[in-house]
Protein backbone atom coordinates (compact mmCIF):
# COMPACT_ATOMS: atom_id res chain seq x y z
CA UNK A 1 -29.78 -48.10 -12.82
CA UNK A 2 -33.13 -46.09 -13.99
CA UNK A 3 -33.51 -42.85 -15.24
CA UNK A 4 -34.14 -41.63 -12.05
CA UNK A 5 -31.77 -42.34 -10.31
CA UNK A 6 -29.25 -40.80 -12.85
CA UNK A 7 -31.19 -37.27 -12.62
CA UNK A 8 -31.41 -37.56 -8.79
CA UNK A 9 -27.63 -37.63 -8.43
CA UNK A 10 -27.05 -34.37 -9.94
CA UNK A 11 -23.44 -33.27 -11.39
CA UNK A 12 -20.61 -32.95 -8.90
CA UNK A 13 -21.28 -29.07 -8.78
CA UNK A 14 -24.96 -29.44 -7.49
CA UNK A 15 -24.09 -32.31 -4.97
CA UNK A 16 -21.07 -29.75 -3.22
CA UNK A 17 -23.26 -26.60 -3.72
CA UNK A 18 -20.17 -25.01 -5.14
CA UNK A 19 -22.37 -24.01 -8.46
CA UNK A 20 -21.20 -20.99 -10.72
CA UNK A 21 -21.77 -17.80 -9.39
CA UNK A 22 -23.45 -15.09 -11.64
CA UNK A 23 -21.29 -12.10 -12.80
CA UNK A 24 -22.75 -8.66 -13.46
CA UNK A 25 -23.76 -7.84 -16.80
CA UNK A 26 -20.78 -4.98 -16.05
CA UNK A 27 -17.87 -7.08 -15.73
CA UNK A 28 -16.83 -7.63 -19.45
CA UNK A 29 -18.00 -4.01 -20.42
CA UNK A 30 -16.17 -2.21 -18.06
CA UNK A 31 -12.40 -4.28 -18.46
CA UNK A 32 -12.50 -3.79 -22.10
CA UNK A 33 -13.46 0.25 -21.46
CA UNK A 34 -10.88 -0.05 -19.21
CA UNK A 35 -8.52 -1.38 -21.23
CA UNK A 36 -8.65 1.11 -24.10
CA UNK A 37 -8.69 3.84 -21.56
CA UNK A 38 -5.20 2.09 -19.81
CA UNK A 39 -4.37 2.14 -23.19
CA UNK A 40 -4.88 5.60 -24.65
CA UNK A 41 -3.59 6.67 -21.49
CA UNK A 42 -0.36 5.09 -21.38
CA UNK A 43 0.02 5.95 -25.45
CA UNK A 44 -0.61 9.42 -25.44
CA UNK A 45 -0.28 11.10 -21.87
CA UNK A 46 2.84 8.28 -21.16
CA UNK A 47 3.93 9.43 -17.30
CA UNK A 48 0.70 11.62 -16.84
CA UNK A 49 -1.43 8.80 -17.94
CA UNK A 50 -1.18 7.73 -14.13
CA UNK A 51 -3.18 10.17 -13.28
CA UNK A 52 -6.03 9.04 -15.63
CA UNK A 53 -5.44 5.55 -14.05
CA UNK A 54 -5.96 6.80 -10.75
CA UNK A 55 -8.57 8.82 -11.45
CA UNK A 56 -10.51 5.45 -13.00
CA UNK A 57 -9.42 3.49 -9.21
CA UNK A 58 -11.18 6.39 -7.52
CA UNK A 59 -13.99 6.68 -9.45
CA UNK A 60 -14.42 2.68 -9.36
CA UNK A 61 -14.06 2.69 -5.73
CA UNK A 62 -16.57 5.33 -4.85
CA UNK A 63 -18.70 3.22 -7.15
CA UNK A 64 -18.48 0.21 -4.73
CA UNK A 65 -18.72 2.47 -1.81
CA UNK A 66 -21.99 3.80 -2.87
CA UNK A 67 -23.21 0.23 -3.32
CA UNK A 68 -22.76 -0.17 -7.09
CA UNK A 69 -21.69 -3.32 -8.95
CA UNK A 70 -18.26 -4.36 -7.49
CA UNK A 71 -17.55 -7.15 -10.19
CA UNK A 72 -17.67 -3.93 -12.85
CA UNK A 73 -15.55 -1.98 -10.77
CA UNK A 74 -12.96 -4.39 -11.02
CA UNK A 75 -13.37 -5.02 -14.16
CA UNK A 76 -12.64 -1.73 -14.80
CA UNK A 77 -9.93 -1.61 -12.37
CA UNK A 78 -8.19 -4.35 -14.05
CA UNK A 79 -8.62 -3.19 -17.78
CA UNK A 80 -7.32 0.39 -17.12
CA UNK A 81 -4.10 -1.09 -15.12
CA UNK A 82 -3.55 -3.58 -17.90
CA UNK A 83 -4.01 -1.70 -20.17
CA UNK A 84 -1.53 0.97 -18.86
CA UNK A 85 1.14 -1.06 -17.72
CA UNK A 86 1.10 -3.19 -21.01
CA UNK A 87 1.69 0.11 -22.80
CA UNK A 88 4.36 1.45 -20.74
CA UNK A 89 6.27 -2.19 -20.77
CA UNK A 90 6.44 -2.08 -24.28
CA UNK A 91 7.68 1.53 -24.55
CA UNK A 92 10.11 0.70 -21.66
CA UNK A 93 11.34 -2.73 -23.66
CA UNK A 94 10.99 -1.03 -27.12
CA UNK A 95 13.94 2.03 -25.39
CA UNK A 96 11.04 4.84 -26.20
CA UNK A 97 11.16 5.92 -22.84
């Protein structure tokens, strides 16, 4: 076997066309906003903290609807729910609330 017929194989990836697909440049920024912002949320306004978390869904999914980055939308979708509901499960398992 030559050398070219190595690189003319490719890796398994290139032969199924299933190759990585690109994520926005938004993704990681927005879930780690979100989370702090699930976070805060849940820590300080505890119940009313929903609200905040709904308010971030909205404002994600009018994001999307206007044609923005949908992989930063749910990033930030995901971070603020995490972030929320990890909060509130500890305070619930903790007997705070």
């Amino acid at each position: 076997m030559n050398g070219t017929d190595r690189a003319s194989r490719g890796t398994g990836a290139e032969r199924d066309g299933s190759g990585s697909t690109p994520v926005s440049p938004l993704m990681i920024p927005l879930l780690v906003a979100g989370l702090a912002i699930g976070f805060l949320a849940g820590y300080f306004l505890l119940w009313w903290g929903a609200l905040v978390v709904l308010a971030v869904v909205v404002a994600a999914i009018s994001t999307v609807l206007r044609g923005r980055s949908r992989d930063g939308a749910t990033g930030a979708i995901a971070g603020v729910l995490l972030g929320y509901a990890g909060v509130i499960l500890v305070a619930l398992f903790r007997g705070v609330v």
